[in-house]
PDB file of N, CA and C in Angstrom:
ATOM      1  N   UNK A   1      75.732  -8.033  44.628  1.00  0.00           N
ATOM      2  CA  UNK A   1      76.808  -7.445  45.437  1.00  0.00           C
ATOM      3  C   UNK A   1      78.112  -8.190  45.157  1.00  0.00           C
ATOM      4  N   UNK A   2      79.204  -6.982  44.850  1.00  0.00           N
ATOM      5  CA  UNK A   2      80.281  -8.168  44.077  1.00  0.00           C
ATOM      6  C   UNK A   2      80.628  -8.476  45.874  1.00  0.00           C
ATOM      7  N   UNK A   3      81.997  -9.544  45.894  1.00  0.00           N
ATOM      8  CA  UNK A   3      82.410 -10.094  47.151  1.00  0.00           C
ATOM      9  C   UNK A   3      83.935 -10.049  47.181  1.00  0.00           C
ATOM     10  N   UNK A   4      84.906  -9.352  48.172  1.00  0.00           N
ATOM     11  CA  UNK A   4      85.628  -9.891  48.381  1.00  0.00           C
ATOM     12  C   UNK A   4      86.589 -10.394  49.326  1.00  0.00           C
ATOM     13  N   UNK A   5      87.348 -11.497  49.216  1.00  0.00           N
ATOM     14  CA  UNK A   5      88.532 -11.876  50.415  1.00  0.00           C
ATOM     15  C   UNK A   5      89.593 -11.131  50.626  1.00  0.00           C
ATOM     16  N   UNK A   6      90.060 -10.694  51.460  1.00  0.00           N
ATOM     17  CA  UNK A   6      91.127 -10.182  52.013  1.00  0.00           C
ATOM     18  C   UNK A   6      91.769 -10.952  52.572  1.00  0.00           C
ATOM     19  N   UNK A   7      93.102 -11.066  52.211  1.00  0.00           N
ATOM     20  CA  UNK A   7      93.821 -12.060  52.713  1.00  0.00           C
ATOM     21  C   UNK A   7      95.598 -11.290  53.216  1.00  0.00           C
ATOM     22  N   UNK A   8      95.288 -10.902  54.485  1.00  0.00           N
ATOM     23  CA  UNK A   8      96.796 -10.344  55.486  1.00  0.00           C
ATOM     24  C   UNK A   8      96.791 -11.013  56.643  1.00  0.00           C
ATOM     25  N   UNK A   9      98.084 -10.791  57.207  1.00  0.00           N
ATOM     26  CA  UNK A   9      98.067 -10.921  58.624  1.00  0.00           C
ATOM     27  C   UNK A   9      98.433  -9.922  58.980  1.00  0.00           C
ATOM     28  N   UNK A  10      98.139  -8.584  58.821  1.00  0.00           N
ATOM     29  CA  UNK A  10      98.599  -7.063  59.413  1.00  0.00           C
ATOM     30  C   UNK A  10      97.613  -6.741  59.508  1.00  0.00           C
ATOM     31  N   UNK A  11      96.758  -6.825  60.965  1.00  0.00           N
ATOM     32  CA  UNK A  11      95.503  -6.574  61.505  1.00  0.00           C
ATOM     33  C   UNK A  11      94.838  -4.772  60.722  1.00  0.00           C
ATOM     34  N   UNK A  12      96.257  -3.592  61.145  1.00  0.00           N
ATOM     35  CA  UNK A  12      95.669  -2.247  60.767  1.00  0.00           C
ATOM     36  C   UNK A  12      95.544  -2.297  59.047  1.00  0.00           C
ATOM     37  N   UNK A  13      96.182  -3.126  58.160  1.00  0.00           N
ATOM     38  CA  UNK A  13      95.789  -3.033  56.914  1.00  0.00           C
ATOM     39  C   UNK A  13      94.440  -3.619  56.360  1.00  0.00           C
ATOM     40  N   UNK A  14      94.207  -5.082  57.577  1.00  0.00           N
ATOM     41  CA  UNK A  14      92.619  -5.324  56.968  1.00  0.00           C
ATOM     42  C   UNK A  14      91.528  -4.313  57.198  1.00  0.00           C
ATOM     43  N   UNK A  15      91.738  -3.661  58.429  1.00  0.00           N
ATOM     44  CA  UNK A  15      91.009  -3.313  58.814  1.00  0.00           C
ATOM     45  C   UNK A  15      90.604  -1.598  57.684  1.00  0.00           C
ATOM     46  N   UNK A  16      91.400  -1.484  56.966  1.00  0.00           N
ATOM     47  CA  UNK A  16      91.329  -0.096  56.392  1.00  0.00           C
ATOM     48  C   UNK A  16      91.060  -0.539  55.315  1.00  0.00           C
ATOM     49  N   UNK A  17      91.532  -1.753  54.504  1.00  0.00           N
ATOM     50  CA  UNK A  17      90.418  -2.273  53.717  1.00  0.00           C
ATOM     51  C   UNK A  17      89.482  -2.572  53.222  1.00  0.00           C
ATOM     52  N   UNK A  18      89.214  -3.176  54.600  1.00  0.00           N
ATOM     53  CA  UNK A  18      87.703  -3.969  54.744  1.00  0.00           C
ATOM     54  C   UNK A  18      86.876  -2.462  54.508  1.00  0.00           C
ATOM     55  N   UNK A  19      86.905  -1.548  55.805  1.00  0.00           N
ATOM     56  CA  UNK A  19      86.067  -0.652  55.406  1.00  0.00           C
ATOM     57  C   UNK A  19      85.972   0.331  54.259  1.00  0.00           C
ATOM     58  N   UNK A  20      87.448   0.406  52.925  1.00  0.00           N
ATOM     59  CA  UNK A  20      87.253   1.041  52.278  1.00  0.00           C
ATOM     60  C   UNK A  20      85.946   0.637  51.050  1.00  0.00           C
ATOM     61  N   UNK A  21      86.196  -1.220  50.992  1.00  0.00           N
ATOM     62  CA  UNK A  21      85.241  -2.088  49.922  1.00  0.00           C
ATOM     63  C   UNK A  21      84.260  -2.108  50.833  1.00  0.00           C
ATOM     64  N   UNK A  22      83.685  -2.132  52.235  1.00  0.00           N
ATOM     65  CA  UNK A  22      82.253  -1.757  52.728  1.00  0.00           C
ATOM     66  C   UNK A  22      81.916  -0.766  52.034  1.00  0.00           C
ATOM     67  N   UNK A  23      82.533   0.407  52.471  1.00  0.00           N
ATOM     68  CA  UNK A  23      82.023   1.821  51.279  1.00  0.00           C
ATOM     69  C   UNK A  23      81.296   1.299  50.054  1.00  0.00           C
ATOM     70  N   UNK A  24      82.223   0.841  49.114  1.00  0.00           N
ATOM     71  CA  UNK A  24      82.058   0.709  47.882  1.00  0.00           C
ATOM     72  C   UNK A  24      80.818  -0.001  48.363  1.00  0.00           C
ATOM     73  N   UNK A  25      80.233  -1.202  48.878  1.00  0.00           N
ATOM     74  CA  UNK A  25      78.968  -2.038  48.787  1.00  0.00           C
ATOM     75  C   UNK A  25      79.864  -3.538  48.570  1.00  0.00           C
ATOM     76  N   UNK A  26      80.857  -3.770  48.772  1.00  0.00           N
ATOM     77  CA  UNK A  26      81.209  -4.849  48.681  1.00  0.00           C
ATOM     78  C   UNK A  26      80.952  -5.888  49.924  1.00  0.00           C
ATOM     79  N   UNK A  27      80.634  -7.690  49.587  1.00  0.00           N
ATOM     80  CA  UNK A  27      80.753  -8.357  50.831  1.00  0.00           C
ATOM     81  C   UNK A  27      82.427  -8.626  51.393  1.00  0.00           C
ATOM     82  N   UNK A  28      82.522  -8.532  52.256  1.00  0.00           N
ATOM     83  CA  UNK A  28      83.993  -8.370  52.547  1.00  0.00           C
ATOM     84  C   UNK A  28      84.572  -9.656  53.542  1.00  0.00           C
ATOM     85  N   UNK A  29      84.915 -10.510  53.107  1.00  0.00           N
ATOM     86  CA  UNK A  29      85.687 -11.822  53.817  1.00  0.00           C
ATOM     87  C   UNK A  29      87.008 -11.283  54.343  1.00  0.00           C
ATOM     88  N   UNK A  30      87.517 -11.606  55.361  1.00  0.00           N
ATOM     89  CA  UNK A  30      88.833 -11.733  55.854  1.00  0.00           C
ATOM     90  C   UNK A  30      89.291 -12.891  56.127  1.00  0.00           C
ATOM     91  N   UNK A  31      90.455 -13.144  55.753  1.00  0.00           N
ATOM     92  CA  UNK A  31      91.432 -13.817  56.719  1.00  0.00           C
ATOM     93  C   UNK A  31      92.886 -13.445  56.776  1.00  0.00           C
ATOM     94  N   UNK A  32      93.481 -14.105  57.581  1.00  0.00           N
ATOM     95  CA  UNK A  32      94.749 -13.956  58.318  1.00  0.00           C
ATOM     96  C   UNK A  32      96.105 -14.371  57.696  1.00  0.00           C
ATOM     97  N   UNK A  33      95.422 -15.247  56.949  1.00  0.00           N
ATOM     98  CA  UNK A  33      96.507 -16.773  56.224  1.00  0.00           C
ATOM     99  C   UNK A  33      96.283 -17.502  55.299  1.00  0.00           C
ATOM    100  N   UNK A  34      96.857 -18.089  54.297  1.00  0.00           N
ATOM    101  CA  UNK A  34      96.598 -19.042  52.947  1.00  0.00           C
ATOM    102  C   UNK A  34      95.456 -19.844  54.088  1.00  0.00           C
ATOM    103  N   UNK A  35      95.842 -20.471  54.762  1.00  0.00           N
ATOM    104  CA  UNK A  35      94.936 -21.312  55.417  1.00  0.00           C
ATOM    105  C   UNK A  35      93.666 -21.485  55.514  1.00  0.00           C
ATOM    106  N   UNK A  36      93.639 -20.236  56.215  1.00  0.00           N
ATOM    107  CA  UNK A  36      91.766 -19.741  56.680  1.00  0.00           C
ATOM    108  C   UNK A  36      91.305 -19.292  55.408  1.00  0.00           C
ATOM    109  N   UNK A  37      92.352 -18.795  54.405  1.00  0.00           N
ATOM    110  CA  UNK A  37      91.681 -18.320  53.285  1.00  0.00           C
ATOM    111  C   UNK A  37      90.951 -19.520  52.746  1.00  0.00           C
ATOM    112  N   UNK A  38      91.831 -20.659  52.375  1.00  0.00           N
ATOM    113  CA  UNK A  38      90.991 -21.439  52.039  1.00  0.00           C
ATOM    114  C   UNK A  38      89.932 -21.812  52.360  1.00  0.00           C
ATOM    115  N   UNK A  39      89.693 -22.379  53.701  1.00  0.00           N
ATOM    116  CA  UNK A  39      88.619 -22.584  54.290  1.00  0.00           C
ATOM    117  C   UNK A  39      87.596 -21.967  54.205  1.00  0.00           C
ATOM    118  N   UNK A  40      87.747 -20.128  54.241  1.00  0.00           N
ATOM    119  CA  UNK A  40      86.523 -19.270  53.444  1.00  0.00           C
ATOM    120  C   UNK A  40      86.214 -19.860  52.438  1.00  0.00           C
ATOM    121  N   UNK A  41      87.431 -20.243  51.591  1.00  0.00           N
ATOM    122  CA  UNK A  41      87.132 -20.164  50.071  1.00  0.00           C
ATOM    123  C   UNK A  41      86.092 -21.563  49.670  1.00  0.00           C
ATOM    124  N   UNK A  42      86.659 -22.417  50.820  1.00  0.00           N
ATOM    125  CA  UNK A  42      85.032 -24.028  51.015  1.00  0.00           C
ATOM    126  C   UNK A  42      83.846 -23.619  50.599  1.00  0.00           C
ATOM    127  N   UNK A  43      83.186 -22.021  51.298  1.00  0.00           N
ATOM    128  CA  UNK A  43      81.913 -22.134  50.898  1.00  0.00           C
ATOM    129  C   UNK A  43      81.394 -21.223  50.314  1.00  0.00           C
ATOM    130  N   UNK A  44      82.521 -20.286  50.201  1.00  0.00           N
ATOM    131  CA  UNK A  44      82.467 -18.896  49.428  1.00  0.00           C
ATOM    132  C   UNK A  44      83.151 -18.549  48.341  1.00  0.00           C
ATOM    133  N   UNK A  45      82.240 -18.305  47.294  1.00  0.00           N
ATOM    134  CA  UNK A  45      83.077 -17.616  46.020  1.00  0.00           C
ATOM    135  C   UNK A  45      83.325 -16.467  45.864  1.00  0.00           C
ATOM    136  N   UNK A  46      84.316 -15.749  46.310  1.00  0.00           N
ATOM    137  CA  UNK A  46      84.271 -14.461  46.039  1.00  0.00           C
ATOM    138  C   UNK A  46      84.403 -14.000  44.349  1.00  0.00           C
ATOM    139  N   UNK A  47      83.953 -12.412  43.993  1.00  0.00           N
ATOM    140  CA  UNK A  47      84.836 -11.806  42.854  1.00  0.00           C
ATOM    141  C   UNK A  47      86.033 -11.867  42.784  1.00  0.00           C
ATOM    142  N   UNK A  48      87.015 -11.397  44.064  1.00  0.00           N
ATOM    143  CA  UNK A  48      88.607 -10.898  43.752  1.00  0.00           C
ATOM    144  C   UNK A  48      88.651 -11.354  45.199  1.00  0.00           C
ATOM    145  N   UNK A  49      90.276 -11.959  45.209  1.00  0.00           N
ATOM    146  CA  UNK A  49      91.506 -12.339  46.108  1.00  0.00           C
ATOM    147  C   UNK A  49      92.338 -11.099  46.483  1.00  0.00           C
ATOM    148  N   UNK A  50      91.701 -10.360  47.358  1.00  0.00           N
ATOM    149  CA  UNK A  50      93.325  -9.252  47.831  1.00  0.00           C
ATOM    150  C   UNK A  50      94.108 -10.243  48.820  1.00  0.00           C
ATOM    151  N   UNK A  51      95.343 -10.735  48.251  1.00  0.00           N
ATOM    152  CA  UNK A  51      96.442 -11.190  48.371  1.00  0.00           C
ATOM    153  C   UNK A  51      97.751 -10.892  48.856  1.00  0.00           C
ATOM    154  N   UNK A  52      97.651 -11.183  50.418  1.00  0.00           N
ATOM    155  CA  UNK A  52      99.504 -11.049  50.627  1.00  0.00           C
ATOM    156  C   UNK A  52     100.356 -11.732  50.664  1.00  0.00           C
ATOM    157  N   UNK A  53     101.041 -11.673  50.590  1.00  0.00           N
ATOM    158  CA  UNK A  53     102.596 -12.882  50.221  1.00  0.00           C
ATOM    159  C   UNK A  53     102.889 -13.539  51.564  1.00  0.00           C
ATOM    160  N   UNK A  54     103.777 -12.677  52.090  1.00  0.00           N
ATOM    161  CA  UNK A  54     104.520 -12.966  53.221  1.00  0.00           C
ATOM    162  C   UNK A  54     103.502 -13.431  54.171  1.00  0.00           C
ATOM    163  N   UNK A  55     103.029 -14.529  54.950  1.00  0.00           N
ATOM    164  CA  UNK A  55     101.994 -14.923  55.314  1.00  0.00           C
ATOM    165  C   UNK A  55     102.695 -15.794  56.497  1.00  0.00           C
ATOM    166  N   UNK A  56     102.438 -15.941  57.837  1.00  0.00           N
ATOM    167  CA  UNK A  56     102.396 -17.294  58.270  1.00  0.00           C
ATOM    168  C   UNK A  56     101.752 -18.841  58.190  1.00  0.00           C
ATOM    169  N   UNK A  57     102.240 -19.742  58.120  1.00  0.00           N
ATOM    170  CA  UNK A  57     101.631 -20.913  57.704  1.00  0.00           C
ATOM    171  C   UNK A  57     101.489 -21.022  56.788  1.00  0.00           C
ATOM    172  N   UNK A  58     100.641 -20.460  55.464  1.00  0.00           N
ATOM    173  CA  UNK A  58     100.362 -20.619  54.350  1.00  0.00           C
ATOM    174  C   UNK A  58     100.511 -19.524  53.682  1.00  0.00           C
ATOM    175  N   UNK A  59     101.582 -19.445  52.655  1.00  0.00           N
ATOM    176  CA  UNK A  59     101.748 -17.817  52.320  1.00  0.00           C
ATOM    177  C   UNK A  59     101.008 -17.584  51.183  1.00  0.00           C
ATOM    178  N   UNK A  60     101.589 -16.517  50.591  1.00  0.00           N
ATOM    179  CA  UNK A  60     100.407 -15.939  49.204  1.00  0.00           C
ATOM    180  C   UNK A  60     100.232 -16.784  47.676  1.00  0.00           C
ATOM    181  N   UNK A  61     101.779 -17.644  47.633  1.00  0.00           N
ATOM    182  CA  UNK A  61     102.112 -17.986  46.509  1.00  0.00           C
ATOM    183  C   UNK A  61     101.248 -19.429  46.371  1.00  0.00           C
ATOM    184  N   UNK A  62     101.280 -20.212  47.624  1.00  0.00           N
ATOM    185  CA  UNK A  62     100.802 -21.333  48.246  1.00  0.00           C
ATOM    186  C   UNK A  62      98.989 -21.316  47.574  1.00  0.00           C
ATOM    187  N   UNK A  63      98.746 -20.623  48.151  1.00  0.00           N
ATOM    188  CA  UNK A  63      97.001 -19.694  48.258  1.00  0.00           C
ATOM    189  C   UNK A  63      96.829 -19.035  46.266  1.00  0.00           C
ATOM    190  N   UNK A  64      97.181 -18.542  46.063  1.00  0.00           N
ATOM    191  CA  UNK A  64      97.324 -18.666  44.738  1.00  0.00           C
ATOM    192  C   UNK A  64      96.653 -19.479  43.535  1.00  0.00           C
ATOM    193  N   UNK A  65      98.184 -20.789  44.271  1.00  0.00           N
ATOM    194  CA  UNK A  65      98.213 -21.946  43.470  1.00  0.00           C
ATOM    195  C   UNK A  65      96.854 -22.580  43.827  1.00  0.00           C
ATOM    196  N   UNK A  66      96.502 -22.796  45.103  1.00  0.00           N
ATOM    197  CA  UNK A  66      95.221 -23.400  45.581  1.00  0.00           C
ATOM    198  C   UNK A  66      93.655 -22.778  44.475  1.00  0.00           C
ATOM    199  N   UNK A  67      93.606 -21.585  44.856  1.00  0.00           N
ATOM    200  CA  UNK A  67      93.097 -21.090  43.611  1.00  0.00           C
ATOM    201  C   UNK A  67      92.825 -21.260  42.423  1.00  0.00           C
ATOM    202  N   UNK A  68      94.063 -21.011  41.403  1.00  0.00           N
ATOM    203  CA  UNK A  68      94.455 -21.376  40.099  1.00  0.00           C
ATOM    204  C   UNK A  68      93.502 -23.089  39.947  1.00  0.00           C
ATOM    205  N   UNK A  69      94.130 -23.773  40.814  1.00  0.00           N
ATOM    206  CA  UNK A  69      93.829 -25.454  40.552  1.00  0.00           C
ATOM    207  C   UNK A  69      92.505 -26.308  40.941  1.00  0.00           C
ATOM    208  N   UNK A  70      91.528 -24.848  41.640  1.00  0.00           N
ATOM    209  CA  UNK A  70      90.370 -25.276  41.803  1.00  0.00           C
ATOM    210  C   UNK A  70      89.373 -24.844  41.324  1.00  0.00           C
ATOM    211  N   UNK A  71      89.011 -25.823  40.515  1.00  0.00           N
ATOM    212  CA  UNK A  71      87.635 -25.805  39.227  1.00  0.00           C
ATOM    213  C   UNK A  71      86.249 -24.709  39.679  1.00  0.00           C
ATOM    214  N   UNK A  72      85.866 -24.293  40.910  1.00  0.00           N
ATOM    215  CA  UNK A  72      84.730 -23.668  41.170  1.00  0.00           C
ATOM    216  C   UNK A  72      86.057 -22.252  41.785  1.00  0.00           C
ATOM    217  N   UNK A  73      86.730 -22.435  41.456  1.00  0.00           N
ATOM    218  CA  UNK A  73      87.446 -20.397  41.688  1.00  0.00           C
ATOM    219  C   UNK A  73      88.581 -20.369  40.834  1.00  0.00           C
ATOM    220  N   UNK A  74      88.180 -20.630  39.525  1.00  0.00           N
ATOM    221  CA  UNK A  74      88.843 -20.728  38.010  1.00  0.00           C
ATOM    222  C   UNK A  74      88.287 -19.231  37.825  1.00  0.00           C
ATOM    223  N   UNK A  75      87.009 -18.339  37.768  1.00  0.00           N
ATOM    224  CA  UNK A  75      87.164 -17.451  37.314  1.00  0.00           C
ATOM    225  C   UNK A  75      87.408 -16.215  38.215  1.00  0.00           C
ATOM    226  N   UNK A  76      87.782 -16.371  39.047  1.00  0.00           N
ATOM    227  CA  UNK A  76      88.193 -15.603  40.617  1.00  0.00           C
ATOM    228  C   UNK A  76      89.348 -14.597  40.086  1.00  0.00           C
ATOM    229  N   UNK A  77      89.203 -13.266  40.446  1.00  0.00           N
ATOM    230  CA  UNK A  77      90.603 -12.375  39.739  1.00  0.00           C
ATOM    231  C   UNK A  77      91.219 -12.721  41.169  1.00  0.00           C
ATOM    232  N   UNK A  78      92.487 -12.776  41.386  1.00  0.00           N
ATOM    233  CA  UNK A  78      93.583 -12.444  42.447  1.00  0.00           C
ATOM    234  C   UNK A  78      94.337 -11.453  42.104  1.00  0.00           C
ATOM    235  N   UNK A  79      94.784 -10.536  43.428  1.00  0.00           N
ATOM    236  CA  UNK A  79      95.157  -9.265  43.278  1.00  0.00           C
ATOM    237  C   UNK A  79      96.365  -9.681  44.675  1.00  0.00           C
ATOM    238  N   UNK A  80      97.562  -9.807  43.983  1.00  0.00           N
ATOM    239  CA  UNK A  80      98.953  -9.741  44.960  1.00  0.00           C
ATOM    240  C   UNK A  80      98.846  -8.065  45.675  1.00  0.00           C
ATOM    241  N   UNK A  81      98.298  -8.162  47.267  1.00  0.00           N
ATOM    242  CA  UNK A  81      99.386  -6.665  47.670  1.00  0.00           C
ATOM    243  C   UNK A  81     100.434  -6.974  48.457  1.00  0.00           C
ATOM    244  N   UNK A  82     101.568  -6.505  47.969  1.00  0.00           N
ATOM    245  CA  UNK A  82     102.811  -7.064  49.206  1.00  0.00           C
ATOM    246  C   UNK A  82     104.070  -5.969  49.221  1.00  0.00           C
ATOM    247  N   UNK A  83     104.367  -6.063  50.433  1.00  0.00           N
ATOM    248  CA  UNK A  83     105.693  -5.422  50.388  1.00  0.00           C
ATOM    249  C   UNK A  83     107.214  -5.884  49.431  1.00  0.00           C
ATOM    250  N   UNK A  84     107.040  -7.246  48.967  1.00  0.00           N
ATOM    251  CA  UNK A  84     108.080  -7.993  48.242  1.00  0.00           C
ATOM    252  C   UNK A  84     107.676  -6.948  47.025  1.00  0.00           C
ATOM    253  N   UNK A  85     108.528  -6.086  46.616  1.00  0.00           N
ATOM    254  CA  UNK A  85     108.394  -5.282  45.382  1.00  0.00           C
ATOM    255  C   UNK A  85     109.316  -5.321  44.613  1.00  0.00           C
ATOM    256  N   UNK A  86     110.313  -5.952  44.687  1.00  0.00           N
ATOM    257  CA  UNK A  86     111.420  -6.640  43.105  1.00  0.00           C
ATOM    258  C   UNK A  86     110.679  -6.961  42.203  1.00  0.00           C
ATOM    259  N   UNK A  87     111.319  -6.424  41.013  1.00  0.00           N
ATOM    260  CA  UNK A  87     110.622  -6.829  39.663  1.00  0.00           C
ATOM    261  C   UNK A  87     110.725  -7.885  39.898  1.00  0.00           C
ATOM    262  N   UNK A  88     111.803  -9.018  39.943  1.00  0.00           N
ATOM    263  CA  UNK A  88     111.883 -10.693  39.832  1.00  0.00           C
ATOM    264  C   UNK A  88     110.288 -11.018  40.985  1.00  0.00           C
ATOM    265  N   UNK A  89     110.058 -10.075  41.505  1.00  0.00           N
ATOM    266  CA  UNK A  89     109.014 -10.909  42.840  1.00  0.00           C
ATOM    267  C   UNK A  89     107.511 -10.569  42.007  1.00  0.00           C
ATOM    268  N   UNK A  90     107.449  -9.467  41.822  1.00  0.00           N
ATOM    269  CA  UNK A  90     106.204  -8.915  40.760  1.00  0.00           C
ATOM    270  C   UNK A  90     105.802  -9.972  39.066  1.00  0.00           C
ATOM    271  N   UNK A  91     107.373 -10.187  38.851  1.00  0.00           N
ATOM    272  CA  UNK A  91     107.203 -10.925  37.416  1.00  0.00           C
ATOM    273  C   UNK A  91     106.494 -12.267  38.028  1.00  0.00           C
ATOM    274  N   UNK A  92     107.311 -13.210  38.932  1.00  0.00           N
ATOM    275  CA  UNK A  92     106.610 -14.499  39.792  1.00  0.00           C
ATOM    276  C   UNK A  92     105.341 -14.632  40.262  1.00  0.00           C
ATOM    277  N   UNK A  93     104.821 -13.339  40.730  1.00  0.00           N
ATOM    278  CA  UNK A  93     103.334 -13.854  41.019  1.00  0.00           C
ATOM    279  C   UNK A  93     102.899 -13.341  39.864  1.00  0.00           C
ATOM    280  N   UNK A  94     103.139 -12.812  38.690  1.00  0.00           N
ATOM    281  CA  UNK A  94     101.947 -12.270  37.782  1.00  0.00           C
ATOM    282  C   UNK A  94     102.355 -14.174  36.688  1.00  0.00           C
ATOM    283  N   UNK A  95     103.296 -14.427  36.734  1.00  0.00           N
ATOM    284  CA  UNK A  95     103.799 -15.656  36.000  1.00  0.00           C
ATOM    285  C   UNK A  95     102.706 -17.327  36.549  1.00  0.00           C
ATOM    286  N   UNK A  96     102.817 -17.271  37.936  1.00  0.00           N
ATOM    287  CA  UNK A  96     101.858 -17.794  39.132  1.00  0.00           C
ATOM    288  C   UNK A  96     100.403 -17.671  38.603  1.00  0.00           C
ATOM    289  N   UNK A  97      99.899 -16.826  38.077  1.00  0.00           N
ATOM    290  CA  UNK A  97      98.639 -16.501  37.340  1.00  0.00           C
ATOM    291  C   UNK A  97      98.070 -15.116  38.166  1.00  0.00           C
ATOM    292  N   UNK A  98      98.668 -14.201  39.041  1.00  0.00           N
ATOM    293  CA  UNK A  98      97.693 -13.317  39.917  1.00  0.00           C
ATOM    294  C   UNK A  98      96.943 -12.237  38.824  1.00  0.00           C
ATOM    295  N   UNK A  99      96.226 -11.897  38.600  1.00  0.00           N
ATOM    296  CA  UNK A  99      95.489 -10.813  37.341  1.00  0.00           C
ATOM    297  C   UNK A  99      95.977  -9.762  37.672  1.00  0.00           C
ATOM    298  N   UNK A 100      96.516  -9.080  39.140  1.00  0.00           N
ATOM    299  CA  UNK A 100      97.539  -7.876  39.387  1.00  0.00           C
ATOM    300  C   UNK A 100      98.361  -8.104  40.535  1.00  0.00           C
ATOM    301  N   UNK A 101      99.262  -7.316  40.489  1.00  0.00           N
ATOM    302  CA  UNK A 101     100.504  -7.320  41.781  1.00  0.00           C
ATOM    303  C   UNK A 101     100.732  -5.539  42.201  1.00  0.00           C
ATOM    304  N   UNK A 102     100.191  -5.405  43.436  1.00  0.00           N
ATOM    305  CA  UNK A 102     100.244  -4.130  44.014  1.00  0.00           C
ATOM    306  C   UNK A 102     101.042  -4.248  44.982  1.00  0.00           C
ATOM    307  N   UNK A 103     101.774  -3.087  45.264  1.00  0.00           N
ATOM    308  CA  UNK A 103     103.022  -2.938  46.415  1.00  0.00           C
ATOM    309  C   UNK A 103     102.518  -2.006  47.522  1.00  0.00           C
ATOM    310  N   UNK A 104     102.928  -2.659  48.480  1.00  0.00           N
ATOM    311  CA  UNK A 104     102.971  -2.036  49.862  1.00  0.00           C
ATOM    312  C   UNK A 104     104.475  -0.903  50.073  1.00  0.00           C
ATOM    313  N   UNK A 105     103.724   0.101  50.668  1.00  0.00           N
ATOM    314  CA  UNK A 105     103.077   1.246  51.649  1.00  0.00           C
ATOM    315  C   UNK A 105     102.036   1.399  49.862  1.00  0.00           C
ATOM    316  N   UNK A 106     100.810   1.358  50.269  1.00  0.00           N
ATOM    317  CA  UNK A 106      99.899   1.489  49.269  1.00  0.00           C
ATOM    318  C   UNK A 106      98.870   2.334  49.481  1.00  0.00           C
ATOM    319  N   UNK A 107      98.011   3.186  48.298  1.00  0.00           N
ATOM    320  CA  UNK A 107      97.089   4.063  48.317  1.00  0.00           C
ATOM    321  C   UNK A 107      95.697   3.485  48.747  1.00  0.00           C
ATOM    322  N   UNK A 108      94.650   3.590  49.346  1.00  0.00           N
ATOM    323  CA  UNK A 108      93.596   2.847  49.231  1.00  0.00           C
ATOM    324  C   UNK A 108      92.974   3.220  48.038  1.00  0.00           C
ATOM    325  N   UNK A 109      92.853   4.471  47.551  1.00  0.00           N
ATOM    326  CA  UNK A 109      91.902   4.612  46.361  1.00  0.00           C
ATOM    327  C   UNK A 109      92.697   4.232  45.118  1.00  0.00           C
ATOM    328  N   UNK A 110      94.228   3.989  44.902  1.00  0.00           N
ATOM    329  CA  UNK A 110      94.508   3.220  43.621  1.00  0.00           C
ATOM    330  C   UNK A 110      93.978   1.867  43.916  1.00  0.00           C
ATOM    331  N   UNK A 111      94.237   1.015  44.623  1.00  0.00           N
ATOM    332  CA  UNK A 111      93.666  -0.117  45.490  1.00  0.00           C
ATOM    333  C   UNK A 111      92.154  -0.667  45.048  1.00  0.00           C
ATOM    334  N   UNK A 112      91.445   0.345  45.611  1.00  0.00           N
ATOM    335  CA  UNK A 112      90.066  -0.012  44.889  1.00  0.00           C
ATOM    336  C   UNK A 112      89.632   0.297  43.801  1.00  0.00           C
ATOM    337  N   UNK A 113      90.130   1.242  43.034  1.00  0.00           N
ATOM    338  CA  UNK A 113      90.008   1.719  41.310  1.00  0.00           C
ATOM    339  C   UNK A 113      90.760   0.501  40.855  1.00  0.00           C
ATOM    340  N   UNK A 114      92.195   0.269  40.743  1.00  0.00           N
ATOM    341  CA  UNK A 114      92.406  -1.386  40.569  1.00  0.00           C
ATOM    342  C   UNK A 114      91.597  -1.992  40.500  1.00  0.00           C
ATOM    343  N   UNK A 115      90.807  -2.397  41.579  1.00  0.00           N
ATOM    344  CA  UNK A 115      89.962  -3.926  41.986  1.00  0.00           C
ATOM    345  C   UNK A 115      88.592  -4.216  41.041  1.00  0.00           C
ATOM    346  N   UNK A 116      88.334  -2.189  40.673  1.00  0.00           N
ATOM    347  CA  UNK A 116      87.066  -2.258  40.291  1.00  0.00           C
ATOM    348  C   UNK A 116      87.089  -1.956  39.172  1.00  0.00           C
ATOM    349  N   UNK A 117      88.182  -1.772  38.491  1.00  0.00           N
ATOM    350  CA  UNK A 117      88.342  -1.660  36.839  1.00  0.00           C
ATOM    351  C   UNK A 117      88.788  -3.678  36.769  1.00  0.00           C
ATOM    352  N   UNK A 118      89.054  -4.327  37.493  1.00  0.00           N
ATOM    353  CA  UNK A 118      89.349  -5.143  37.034  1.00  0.00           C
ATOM    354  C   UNK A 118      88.153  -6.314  36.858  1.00  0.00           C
ATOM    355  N   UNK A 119      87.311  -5.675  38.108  1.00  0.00           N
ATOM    356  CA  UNK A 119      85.920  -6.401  37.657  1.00  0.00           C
ATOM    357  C   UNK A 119      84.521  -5.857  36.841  1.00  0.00           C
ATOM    358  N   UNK A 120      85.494  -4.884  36.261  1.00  0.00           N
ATOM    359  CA  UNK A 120      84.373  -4.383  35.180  1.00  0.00           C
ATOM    360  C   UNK A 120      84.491  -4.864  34.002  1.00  0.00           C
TER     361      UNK A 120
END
């Protein structure tokens, strides 16, 4: 069963998430914040990082980097979704290392065709 984290603090977007990758058969982690993400990320490896930027406490770019620099979620895809949609903001997290950058008001089924061409 692939696995993944969701990482918002916009309660109605996890929640339409979460259940679109239940569908699919995915295990589905949430959190709120770079923060808690990490802390999932202590004992859990997911497949893919759905990633938001704008974050309290610990934002997306922060969470990322945490990622990128830790040896047991080196092969982890991260997937930026955010409302920051400037090319200069899209070029920065794909530069950051994210494997994609998706923009908010977003489709769920480009969303998960994304996620799942990227772990094929």
């Amino acid at each position: 069963m692939k696995k993944i984290l969701i990482v918002d603090d916009e309660p109605n977007i996890v929640m339409t998430l979460e259940y679109a990758f239940k569908k699919k058969n995915f295990e589905v982690f949430i959190a709120r914040d770079g923060g808690e993400a990490m802390q999932i990320l202590e004992n859990n490896i997911p497949d893919v990082v759905l990633l938001d930027i704008m974050m309290p406490n610990v934002d997306g770019f922060q969470t990322l980097d945490h990622i990128k620099n830790s040896a047991l979620l080196k092969d982890t895809k991260v997937v930026f979704l955010s409302a920051k949609n400037k090319v200069s903001d899209i070029e920065k997290g794909l530069k950051l290392g994210a494997d994609k950058y998706l923009t908010k008001p977003f489709s769920i089924k480009k969303i998960v065709s994304e996620i799942l061409g990227l772990l094929n």
